[in-house]
Protein backbone atom coordinates (compact mmCIF):
# COMPACT_ATOMS: atom_id res chain seq x y z
CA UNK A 1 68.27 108.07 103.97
CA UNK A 2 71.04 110.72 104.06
CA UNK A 3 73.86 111.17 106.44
CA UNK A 4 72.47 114.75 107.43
CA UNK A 5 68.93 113.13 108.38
CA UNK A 6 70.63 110.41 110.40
CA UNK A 7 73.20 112.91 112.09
CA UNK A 8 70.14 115.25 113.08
CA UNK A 9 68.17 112.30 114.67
CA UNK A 10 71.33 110.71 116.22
CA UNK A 11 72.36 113.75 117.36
CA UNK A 12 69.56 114.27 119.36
CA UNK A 13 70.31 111.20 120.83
CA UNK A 14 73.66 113.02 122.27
CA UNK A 15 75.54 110.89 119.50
CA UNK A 16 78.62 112.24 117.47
CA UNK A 17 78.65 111.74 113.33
CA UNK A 18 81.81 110.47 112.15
CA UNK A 19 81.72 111.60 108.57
CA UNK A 20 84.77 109.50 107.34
CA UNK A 21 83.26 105.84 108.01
CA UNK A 22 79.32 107.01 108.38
CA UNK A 23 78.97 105.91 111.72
CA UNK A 24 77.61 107.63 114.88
CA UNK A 25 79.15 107.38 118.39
CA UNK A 26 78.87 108.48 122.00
CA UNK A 27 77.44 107.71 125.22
CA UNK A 28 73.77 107.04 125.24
CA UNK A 29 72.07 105.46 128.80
CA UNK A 30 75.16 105.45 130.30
CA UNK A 31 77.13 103.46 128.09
CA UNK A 32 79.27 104.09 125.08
CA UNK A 33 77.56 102.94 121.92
CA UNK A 34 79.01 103.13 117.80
CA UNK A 35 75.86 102.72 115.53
CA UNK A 36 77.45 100.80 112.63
CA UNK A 37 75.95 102.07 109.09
CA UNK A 38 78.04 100.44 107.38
CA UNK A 39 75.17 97.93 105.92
CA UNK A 40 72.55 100.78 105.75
CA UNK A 41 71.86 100.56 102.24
CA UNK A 42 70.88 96.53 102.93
CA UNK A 43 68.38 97.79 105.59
CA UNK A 44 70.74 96.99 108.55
CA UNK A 45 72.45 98.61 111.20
CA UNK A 46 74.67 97.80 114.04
CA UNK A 47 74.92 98.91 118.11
CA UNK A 48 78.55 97.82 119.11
CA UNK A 49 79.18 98.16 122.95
CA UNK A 50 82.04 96.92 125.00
CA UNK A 51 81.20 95.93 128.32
CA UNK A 52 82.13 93.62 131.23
CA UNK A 53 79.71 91.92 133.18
CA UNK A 54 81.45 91.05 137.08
CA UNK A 55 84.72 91.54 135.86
CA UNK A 56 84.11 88.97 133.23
CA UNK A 57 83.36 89.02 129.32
CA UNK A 58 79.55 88.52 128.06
CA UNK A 59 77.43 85.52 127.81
CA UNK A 60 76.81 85.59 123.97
CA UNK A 61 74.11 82.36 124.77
CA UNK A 62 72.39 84.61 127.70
CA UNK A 63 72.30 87.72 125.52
CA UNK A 64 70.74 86.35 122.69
CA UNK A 65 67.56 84.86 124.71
CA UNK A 66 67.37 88.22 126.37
CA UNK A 67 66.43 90.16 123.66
CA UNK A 68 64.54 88.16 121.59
CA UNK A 69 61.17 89.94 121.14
CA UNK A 70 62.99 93.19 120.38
CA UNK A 71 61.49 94.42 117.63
CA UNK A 72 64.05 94.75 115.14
CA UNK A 73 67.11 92.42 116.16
CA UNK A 74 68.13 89.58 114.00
CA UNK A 75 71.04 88.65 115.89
CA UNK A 76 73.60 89.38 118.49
CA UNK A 77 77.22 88.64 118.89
CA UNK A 78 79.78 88.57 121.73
CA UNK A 79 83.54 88.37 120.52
CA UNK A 80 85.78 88.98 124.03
CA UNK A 81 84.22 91.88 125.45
CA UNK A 82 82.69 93.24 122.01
CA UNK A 83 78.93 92.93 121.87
CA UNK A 84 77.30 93.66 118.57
CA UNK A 85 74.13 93.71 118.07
CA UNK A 86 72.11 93.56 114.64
CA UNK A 87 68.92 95.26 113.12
CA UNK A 88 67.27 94.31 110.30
CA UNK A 89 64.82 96.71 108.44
CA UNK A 90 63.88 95.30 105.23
CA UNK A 91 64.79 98.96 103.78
CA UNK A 92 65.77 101.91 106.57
CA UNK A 93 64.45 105.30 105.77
CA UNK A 94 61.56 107.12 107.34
CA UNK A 95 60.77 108.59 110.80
CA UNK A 96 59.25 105.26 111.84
CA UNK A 97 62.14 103.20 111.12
CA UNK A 98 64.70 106.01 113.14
CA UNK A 99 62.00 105.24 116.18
CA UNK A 100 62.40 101.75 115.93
CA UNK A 101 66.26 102.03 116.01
CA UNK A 102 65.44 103.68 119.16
CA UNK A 103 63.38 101.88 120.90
CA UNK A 104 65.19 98.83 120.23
CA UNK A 105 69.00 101.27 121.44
CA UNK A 106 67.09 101.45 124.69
CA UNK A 107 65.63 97.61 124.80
CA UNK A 108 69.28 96.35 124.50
CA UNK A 109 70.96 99.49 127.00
CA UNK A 110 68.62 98.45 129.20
CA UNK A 111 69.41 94.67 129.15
CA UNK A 112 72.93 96.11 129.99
CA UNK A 113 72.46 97.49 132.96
CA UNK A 114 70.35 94.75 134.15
CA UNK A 115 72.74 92.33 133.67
CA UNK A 116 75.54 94.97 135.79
CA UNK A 117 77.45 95.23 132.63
CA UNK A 118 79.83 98.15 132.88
CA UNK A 119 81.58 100.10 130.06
CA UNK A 120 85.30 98.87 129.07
CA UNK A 121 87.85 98.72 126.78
CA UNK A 122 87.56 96.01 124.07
CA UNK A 123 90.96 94.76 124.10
CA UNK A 124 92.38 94.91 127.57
CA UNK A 125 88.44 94.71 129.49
CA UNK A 126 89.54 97.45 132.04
CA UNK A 127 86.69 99.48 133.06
CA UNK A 128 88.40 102.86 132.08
CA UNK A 129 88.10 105.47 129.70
CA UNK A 130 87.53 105.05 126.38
CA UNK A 131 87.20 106.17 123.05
CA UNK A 132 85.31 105.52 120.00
CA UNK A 133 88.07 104.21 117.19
CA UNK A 134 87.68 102.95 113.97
CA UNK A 135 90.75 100.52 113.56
CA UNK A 136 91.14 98.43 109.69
CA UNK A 137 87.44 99.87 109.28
CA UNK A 138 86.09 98.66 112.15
CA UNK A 139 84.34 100.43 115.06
CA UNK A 140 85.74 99.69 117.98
CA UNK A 141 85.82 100.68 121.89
CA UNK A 142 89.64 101.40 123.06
CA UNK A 143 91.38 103.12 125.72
CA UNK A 144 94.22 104.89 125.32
CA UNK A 145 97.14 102.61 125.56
CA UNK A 146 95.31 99.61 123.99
CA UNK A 147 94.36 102.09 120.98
CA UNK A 148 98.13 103.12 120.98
CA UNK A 149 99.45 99.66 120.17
CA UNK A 150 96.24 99.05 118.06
CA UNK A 151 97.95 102.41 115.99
CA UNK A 152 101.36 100.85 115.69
CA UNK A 153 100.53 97.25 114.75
CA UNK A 154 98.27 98.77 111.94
CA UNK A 155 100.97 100.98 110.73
CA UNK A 156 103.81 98.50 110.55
CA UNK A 157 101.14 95.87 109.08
CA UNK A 158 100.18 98.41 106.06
CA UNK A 159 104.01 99.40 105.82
CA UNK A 160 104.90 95.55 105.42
CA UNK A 161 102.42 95.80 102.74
CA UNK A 162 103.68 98.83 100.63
CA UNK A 163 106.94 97.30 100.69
CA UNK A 164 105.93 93.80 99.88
CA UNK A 165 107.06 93.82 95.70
CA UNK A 166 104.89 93.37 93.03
CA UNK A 167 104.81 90.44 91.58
CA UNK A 168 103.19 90.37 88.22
CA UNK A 169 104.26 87.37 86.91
CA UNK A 170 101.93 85.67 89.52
CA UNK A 171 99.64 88.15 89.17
CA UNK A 172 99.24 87.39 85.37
CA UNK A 173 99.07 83.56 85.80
CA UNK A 174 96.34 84.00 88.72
CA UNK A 175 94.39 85.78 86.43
CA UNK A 176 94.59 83.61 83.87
CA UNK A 177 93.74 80.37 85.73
CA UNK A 178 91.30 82.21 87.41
CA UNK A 179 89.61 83.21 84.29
CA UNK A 180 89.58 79.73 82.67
CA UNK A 181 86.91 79.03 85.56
CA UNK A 182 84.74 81.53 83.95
CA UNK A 183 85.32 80.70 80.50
CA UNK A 184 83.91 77.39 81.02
CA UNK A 185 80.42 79.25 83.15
CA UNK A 186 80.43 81.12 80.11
CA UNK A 187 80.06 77.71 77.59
CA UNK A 188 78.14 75.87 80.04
CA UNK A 189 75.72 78.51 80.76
CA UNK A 190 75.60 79.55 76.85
CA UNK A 191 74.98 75.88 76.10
CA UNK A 192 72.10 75.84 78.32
CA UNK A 193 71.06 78.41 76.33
CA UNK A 194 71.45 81.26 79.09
CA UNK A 195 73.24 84.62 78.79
CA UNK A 196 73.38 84.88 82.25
CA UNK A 197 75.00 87.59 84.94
CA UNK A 198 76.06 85.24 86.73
CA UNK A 199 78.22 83.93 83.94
CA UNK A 200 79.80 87.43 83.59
CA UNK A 201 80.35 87.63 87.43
CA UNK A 202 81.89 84.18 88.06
CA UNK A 203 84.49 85.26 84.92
CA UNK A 204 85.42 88.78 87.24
CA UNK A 205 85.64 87.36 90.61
CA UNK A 206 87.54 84.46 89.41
CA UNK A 207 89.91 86.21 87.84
CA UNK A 208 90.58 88.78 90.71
CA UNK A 209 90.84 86.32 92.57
CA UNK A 210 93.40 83.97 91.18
CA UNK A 211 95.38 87.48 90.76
CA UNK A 212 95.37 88.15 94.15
CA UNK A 213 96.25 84.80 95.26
CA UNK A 214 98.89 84.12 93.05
CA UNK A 215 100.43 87.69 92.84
CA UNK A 216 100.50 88.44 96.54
CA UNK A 217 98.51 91.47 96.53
CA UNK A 218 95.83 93.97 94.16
CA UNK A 219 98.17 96.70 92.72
CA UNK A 220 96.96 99.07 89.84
CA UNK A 221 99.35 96.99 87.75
CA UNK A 222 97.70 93.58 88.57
CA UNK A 223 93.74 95.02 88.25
CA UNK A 224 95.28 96.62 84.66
CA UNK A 225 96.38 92.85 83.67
CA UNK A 226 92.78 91.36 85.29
CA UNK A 227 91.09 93.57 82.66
CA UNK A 228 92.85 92.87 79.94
CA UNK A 229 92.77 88.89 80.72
CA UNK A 230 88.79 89.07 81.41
CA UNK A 231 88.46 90.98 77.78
CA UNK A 232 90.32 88.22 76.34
CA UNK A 233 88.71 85.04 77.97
CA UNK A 234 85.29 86.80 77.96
CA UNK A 235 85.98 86.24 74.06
CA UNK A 236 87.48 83.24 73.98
CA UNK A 237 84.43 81.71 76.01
CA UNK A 238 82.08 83.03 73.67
CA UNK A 239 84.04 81.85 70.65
CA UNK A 240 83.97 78.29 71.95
CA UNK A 241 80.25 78.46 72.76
CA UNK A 242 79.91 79.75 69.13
CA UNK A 243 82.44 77.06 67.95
CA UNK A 244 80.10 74.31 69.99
CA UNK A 245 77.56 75.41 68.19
CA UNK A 246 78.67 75.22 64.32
CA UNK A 247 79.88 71.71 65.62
CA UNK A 248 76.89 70.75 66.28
CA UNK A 249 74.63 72.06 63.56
CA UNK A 250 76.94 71.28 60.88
CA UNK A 251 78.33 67.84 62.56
CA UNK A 252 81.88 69.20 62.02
CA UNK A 253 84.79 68.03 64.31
CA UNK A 254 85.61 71.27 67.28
CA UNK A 255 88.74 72.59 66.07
CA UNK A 256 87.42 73.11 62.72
CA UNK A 257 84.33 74.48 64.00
CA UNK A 258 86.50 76.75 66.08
CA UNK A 259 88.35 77.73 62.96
CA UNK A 260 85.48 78.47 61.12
CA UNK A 261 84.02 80.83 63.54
CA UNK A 262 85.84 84.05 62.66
CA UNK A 263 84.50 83.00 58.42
CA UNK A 264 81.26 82.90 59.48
CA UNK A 265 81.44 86.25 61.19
CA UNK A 266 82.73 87.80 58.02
CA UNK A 267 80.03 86.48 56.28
CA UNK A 268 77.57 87.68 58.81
CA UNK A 269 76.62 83.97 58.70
CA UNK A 270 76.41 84.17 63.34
CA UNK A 271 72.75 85.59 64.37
CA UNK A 272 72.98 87.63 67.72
CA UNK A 273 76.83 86.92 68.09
CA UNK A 274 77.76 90.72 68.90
CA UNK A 275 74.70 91.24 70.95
CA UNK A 276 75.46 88.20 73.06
CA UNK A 277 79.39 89.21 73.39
CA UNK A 278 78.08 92.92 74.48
CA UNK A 279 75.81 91.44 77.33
CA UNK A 280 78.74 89.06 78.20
CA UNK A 281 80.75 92.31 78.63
CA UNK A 282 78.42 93.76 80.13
CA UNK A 283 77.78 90.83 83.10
CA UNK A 284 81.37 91.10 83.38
CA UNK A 285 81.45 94.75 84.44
CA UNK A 286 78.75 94.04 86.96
CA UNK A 287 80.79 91.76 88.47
CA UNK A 288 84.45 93.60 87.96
CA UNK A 289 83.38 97.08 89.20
CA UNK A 290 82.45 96.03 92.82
CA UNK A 291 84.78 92.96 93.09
CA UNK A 292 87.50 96.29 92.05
CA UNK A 293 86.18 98.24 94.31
CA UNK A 294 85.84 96.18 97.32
CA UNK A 295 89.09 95.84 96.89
CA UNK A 296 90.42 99.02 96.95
CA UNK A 297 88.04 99.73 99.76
CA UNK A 298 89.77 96.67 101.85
CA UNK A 299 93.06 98.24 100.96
CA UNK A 300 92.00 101.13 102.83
CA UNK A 301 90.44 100.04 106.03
CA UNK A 302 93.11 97.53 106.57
CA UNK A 303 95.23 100.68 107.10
CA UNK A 304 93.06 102.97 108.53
CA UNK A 305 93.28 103.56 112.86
CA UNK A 306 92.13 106.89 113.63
CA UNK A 307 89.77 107.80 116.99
CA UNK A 308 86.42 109.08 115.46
CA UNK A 309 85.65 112.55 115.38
């Protein structure tokens, strides 16, 4: 479902499209509500209200028996005066799942004011005004001093972070151990006689992952030296699979069979060696490209703080 079909529906709701994170926003039954889309394309969406209920923060325990039997939930959580509250569609598209998200928005608004919960700010729990905010990608309920200091912390945090130096030494070694953990999937999989995806993504998440813990933090630089590393070990894996396998056919001794690898390939003497190293490369993409861009996306909601408009 597109963002102009959602904003239409929403809209008539009396809710606001923010068009940078996808999300909607405004004041619907009397309290100020930010429908998280965030997981939209998993069939899920969020309601996140801030309230106060007697001057005090929300039973999480109470709210969750309350609206069980509302069609839709799957679960609710309270974390200090943030309530969130989850749907789960299966898939989301259609006029019948919008009316759904409804009826279930005015199930749960209703529980509210039941309960005398009252609108406030997330951080602070005044019962002020506030503002819809999206602060390190998150959709949050501020007013306007707690969203002030919400700005600055965020700012000096992602200033810390462009001046934090690259280290690409580390970044390098990460990799590197990180990769080893897929070279071996790779060989134990392949020995099982599997040329599995799961292989490929185990090599790329490993290896982004020993980058970023040994180098600090994801650079350009460090995903450039990731690459090049998986290429390599993706390789390497294969070539002891392939080296396992000589062994064991010709009852030869590994490092031999290891050496002996690159002969046989001349000799066109390995049957399905290039298509198995292409779908090795291939499971590794799958499992770079997101892990890469998940990333990158991370990078730039741990900086973002901006009131939604």
């Amino acid at each position: 479902m597109n963002l102009s079909t959602l904003s239409a529906y929403y809209g008539g709701l009396g809710l606001g499209a923010d068009r940078q994170s996808g999300n909607f926003y405004g004041i619907y039954g009397g309290y100020h509500v930010c429908v998280d889309t965030s997981n939209l394309n998993n069939g899920q969406l969020s309601y996140v209200f801030s309230v106060t209920c007697g001057g005090a923060e929300p039973d999480e325990t109470l709210l969750r028996q309350t609206v069980k039997g509302i069609k839709r939930v799957r679960n609710v959580s309270v974390v200090g005066h943030r309530v969130t509250v989850l749907l789960s569609f299966g898939s989301f598209g259609g006029q019948k799942r919008l009316d759904e998200s409804k009826a279930a928005l005015d199930a749960i608004v209703g529980i509210l004011r039941q309960s005398g919960c009252q609108d406030c700010c997330q951080d602070c729990g005044n019962v002020t005004e506030t503002a819809a905010c999206i602060v390190k990608g998150i959709p949050v309920h501020l007013c306007h001093d707690c969203y002030s200091r919400q700005a600055e912390a965020v700012g000096q945090a992602a200033l810390a972070e462009q001046r934090k130096p690259e280290n690409l030494a580390g970044s390098a070694v990460g990799a590197l151990l990180g990769s080893l953990i897929g070279v071996l999937a790779i060989v134990v999989l392949e020995q099982l006689g599997y040329v599995a995806v799961i292989s490929g993504i185990i090599m790329a998440v490993c290896t982004l992952k020993g980058c970023e813990m040994m180098g600090g933090k994801m650079t350009r630089n460090s995903v450039i030296i990731s690459v090049i590393i998986m290429v390599v070990m993706v390789l390497v894996g294969d070539w002891i699979d392939w080296a396992l396998v000589v062994s064991s056919a010709w009852e030869l001794d590994f490092v031999t069979s290891f050496r002996l690898v690159p002969v046989l390939l001349v000799e066109d003497a390995l049957e399905g060696y290039w298509s198995n190293l292409l779908w090795l490369y291939l499971f590794t993409a799958v499992g770079a490209v997101p892990s890469i861009l998940s990333y990158r996306k991370k990078q730039i909601d741990d900086a973002s703080v901006y009131v939604m408009n």
